[in-house]
N, C-alpha and C. Protein backbone atom coordinates (compact mmCIF):
# COMPACT_ATOMS: atom_id res chain seq x y z
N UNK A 1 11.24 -8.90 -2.42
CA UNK A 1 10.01 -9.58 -2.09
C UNK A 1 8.89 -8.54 -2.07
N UNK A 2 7.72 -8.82 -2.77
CA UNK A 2 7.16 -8.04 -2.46
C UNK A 2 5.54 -7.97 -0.97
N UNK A 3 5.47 -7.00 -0.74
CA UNK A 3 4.71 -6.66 0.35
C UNK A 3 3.14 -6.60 0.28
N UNK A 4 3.26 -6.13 -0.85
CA UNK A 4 1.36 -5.46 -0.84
C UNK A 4 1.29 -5.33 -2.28
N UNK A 5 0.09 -5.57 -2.86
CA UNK A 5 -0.11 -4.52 -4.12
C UNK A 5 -1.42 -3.97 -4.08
N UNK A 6 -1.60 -2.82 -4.35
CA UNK A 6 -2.91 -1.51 -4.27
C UNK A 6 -3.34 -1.51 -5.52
N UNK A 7 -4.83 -1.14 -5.40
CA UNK A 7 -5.23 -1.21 -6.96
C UNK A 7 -6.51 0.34 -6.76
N UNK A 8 -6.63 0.98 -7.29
CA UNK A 8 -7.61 2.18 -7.28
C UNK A 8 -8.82 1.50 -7.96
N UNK A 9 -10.16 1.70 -7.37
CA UNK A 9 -11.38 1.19 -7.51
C UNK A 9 -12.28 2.33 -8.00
N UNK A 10 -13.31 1.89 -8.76
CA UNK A 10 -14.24 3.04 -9.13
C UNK A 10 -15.12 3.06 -7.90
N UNK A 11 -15.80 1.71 -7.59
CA UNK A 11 -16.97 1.16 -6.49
C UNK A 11 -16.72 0.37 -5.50
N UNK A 12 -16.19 1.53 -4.37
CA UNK A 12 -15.42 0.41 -3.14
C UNK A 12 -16.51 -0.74 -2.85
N UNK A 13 -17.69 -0.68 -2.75
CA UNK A 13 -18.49 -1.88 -2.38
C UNK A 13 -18.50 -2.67 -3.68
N UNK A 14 -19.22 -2.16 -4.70
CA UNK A 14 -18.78 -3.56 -5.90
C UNK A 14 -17.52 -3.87 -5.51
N UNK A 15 -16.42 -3.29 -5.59
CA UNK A 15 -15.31 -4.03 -5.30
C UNK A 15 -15.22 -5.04 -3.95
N UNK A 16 -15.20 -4.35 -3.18
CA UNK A 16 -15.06 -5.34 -1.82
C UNK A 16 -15.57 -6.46 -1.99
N UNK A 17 -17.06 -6.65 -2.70
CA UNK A 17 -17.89 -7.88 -2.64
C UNK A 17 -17.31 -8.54 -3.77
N UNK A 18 -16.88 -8.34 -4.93
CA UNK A 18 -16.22 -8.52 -5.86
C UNK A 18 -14.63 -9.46 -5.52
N UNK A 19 -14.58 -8.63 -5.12
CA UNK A 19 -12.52 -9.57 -4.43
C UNK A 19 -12.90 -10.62 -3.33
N UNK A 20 -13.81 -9.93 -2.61
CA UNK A 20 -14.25 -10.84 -0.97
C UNK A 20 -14.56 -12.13 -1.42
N UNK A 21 -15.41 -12.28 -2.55
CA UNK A 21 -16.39 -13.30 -3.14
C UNK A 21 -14.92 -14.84 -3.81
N UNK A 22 -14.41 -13.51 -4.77
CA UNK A 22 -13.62 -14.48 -5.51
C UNK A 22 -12.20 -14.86 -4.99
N UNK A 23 -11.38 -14.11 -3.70
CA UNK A 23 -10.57 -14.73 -3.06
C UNK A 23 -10.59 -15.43 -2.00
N UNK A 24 -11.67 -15.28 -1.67
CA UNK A 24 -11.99 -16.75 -0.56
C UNK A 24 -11.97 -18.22 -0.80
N UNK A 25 -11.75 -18.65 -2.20
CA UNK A 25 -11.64 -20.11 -1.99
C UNK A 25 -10.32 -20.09 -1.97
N UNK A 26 -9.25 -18.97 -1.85
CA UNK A 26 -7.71 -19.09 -2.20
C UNK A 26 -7.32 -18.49 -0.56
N UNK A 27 -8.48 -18.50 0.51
CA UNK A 27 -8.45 -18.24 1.78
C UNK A 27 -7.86 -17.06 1.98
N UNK A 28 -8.15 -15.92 1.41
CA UNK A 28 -8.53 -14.61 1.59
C UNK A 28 -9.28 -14.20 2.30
N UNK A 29 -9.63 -13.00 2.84
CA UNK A 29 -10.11 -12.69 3.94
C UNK A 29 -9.90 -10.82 4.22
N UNK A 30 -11.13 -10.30 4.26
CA UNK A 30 -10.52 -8.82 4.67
C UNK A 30 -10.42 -8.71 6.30
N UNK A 31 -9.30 -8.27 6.18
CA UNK A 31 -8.42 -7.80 7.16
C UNK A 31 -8.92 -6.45 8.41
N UNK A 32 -9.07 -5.76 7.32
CA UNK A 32 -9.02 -4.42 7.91
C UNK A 32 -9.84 -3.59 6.86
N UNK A 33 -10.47 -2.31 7.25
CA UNK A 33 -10.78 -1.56 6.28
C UNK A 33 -11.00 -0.09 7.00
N UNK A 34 -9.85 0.72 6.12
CA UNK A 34 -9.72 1.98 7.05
C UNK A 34 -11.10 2.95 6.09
N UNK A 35 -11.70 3.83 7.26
CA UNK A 35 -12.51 4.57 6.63
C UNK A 35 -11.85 5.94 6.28
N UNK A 36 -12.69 6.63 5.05
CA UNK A 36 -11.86 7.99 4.84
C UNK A 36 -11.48 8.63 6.21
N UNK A 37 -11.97 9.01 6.76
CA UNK A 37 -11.72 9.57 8.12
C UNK A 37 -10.17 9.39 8.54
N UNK A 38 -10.19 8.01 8.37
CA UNK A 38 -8.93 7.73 9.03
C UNK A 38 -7.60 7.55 8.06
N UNK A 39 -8.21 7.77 6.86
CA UNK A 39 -6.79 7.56 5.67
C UNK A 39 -6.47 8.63 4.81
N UNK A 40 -5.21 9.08 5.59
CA UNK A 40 -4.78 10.40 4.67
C UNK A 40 -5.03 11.24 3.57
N UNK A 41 -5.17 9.84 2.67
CA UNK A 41 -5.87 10.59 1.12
C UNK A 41 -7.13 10.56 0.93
N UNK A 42 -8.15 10.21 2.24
CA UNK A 42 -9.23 10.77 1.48
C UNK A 42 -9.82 8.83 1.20
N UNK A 43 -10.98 8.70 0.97
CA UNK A 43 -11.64 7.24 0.50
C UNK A 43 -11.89 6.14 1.59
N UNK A 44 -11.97 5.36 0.98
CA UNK A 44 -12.01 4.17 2.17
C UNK A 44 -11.03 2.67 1.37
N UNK A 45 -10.54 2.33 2.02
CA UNK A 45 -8.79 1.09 1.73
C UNK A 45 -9.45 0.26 2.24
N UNK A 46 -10.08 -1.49 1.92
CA UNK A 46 -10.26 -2.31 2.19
C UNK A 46 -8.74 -3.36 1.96
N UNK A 47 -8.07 -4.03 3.13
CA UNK A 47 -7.34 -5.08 3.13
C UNK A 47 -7.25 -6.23 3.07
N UNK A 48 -7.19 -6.86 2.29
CA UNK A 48 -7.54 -8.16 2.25
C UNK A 48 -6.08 -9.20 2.80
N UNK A 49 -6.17 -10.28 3.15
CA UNK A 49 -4.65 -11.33 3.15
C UNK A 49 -5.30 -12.66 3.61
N UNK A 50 -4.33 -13.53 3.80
CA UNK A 50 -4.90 -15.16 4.26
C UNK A 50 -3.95 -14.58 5.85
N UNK A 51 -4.73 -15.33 6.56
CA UNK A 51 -4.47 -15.73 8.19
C UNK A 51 -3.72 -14.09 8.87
N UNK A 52 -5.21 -13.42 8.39
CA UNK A 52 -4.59 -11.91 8.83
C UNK A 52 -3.33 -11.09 8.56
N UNK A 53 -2.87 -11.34 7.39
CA UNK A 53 -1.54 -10.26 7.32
C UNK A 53 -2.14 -9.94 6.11
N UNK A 54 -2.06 -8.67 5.99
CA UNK A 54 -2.82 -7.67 4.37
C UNK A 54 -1.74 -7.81 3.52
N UNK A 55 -1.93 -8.33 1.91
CA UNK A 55 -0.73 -7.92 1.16
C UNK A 55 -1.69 -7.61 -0.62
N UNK A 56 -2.89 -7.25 -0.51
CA UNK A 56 -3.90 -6.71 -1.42
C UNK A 56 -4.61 -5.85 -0.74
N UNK A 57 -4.74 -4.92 -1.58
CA UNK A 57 -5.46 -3.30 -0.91
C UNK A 57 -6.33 -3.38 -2.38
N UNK A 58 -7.40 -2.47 -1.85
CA UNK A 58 -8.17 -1.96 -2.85
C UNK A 58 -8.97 -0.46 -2.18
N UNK A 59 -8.68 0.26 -2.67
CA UNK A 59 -8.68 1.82 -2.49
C UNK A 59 -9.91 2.22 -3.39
N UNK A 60 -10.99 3.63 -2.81
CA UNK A 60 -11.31 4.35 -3.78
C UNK A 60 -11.25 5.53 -3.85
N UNK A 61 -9.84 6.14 -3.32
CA UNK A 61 -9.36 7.73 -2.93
C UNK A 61 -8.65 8.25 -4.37
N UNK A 62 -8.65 7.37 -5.40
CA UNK A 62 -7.95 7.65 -6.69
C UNK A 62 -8.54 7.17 -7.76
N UNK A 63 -8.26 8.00 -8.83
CA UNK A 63 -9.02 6.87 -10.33
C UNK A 63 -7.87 5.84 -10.42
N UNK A 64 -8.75 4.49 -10.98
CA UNK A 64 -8.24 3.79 -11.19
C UNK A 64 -7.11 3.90 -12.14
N UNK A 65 -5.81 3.28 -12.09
CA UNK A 65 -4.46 3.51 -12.52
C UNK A 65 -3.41 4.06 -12.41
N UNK A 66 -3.90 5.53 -11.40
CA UNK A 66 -3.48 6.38 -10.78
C UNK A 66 -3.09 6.04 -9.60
N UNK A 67 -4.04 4.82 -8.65
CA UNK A 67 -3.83 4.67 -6.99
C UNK A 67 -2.87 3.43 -6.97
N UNK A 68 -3.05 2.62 -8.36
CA UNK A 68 -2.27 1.50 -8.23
C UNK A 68 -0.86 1.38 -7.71
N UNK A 69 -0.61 0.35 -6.70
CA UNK A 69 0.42 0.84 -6.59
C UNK A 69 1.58 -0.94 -6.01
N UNK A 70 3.08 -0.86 -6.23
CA UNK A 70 3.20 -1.91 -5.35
C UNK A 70 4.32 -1.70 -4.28
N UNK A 71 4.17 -2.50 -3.49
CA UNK A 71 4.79 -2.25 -2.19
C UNK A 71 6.06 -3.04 -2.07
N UNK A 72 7.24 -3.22 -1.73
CA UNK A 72 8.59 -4.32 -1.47
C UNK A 72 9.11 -3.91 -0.68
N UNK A 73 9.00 -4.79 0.43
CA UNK A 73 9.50 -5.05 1.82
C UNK A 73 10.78 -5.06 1.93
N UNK A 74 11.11 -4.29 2.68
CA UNK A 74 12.44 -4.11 2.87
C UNK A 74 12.60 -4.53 4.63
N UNK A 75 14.35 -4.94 4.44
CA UNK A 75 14.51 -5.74 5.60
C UNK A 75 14.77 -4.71 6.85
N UNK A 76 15.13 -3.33 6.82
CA UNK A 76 15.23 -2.51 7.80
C UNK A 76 15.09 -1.48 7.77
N UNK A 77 14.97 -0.39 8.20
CA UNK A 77 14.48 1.41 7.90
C UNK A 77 15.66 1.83 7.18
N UNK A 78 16.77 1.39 7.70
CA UNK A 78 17.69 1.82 6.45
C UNK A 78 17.69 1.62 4.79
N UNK A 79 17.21 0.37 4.88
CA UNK A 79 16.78 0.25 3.43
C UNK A 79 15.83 0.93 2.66
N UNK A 80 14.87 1.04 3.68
CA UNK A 80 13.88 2.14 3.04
C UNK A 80 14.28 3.43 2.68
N UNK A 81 15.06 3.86 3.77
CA UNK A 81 15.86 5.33 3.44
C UNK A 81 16.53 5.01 2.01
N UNK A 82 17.30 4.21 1.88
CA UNK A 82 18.21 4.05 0.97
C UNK A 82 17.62 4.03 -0.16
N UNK A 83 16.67 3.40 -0.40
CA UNK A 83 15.36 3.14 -1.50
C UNK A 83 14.91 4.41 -1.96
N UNK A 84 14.74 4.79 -0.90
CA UNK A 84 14.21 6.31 -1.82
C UNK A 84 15.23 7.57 -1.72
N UNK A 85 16.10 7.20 -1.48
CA UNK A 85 17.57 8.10 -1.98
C UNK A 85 17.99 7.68 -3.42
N UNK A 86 17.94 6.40 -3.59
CA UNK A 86 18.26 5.74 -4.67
C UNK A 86 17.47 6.33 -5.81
N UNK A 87 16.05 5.91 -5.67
CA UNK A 87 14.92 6.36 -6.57
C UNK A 87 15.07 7.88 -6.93
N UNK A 88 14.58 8.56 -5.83
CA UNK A 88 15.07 10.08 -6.13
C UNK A 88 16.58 10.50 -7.48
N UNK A 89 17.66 9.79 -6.83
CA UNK A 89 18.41 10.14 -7.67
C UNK A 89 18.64 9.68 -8.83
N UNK A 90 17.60 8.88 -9.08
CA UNK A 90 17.73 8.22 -10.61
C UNK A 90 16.32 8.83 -11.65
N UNK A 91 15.90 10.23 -10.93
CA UNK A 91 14.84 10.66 -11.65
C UNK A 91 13.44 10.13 -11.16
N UNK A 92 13.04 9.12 -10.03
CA UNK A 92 12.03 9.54 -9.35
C UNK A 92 11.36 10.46 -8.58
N UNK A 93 10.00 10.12 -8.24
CA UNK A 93 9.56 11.94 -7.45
C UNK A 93 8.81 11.24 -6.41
N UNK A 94 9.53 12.10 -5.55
CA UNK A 94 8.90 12.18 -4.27
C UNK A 94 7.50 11.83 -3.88
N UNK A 95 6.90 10.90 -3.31
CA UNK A 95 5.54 10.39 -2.84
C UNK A 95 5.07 10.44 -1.54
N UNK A 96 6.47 10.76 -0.85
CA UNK A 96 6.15 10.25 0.75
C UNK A 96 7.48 10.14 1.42
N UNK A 97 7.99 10.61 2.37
CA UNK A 97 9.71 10.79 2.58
C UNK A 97 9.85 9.72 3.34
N UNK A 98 10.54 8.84 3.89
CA UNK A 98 10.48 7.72 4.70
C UNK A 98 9.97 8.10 6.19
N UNK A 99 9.41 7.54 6.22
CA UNK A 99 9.12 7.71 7.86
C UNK A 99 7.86 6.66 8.79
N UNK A 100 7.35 6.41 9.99
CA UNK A 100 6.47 6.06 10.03
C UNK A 100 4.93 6.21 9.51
N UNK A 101 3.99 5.42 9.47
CA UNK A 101 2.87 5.46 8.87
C UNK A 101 2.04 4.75 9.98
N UNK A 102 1.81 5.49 11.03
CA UNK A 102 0.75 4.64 12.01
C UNK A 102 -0.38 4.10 12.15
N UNK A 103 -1.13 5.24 10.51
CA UNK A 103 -2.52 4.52 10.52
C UNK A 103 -2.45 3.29 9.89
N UNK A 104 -0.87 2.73 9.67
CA UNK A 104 -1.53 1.60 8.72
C UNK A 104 -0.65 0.40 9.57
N UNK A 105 -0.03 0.61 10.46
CA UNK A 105 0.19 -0.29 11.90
C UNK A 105 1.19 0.34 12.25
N UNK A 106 1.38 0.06 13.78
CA UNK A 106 2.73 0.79 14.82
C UNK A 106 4.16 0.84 14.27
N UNK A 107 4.23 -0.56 13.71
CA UNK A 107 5.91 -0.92 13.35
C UNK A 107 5.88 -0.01 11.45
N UNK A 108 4.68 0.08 10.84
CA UNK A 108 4.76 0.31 9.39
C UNK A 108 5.90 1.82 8.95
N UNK A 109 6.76 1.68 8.32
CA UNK A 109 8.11 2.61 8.30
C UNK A 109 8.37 2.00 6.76
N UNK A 110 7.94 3.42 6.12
CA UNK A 110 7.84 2.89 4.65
C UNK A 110 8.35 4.97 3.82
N UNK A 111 8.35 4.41 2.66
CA UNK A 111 9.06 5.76 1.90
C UNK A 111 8.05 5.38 0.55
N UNK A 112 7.51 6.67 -0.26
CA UNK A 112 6.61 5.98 -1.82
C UNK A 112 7.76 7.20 -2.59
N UNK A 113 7.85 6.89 -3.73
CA UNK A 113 7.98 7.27 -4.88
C UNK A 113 7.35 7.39 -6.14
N UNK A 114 7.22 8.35 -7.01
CA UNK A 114 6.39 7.89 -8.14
C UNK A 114 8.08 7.47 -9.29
N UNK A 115 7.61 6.40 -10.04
CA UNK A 115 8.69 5.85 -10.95
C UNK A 115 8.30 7.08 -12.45
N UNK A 116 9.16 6.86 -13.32
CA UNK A 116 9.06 7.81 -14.64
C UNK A 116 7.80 7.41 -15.08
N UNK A 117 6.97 6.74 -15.18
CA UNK A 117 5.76 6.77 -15.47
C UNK A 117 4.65 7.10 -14.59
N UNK A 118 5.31 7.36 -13.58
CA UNK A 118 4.15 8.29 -12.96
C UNK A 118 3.17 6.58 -11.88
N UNK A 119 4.01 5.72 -12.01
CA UNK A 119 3.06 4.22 -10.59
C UNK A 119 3.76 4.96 -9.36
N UNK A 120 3.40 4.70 -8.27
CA UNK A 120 3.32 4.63 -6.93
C UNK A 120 4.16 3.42 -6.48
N UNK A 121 5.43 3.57 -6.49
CA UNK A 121 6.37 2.38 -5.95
C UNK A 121 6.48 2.58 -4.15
N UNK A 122 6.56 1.91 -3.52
CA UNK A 122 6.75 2.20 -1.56
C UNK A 122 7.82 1.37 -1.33
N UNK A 123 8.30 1.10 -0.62
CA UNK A 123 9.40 0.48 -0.11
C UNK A 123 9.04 0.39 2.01
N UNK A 124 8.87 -0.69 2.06
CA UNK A 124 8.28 -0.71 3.65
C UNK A 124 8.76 -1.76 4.41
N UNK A 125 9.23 -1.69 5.90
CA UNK A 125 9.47 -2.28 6.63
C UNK A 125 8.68 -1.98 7.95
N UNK A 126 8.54 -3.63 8.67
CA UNK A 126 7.81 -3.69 10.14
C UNK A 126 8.61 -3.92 10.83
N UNK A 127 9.69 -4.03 10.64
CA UNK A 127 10.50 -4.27 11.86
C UNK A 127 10.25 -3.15 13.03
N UNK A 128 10.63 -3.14 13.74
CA UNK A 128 10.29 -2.17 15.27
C UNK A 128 11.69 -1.24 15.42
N UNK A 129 12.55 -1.39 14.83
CA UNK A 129 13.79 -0.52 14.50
C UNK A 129 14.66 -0.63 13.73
């Protein structure tokens, strides 16, 4: 199942007003929007989802194609571990080792990989343990 998908933006405000505009009749809604300050790589991450849960990001900490990325929810931290043991040993590279991610909520416990072409795959769970 998947979780989220990220997309790298040239113009976080054209964008924001851009997605804000045209996913609202499909009851979209931004969520959240972390400022560079507060997001690891640098930019500012606008969240968008219906009835408050984010599962569209739009980033401008990367060129576009580069930040894109998608996310699949996994049902427990073990899976995530497992996910990127898996990946790793099938010739993926390292993005992010599993572990928590607090700026992006308390329970968020996620692992990234880059796949042979070089996308940004994550593997993430909220469960609380």
């Amino acid at each position: 199942m998947l979780d989220h998908i990220g997309l790298a933006v040239r113009d976080i405000a054209r964008s924001r007003t851009f997605y804000e505009t045209a996913l609202a009749p499909l009851g979209y809604a931004v969520v959240a929007v972390i400022p560079p300050e507060d997001n690891s790589s640098g930019g500012t991450a606008v969240m968008f989802g219906v009835d408050g849960e984010p599962d569209f990001v739009i980033a401008d900490n990367e060129r576009p194609g580069e930040g894109n990325h998608v996310a699949f929810r996994a049902d427990s931290r073990a899976a995530v571990d497992a996910f990127h043991a898996a990946a790793l040993g099938v010739g993926g590279r390292d993005n992010g080792p599993p572990g928590l991610r607090a700026r992006y909520g308390p329970n968020y416990y996620a692992a990234f990989v880059f796949d042979p072409d070089g996308f940004n795959v994550e593997a993430v769970c909220h469960a609380t343990e």
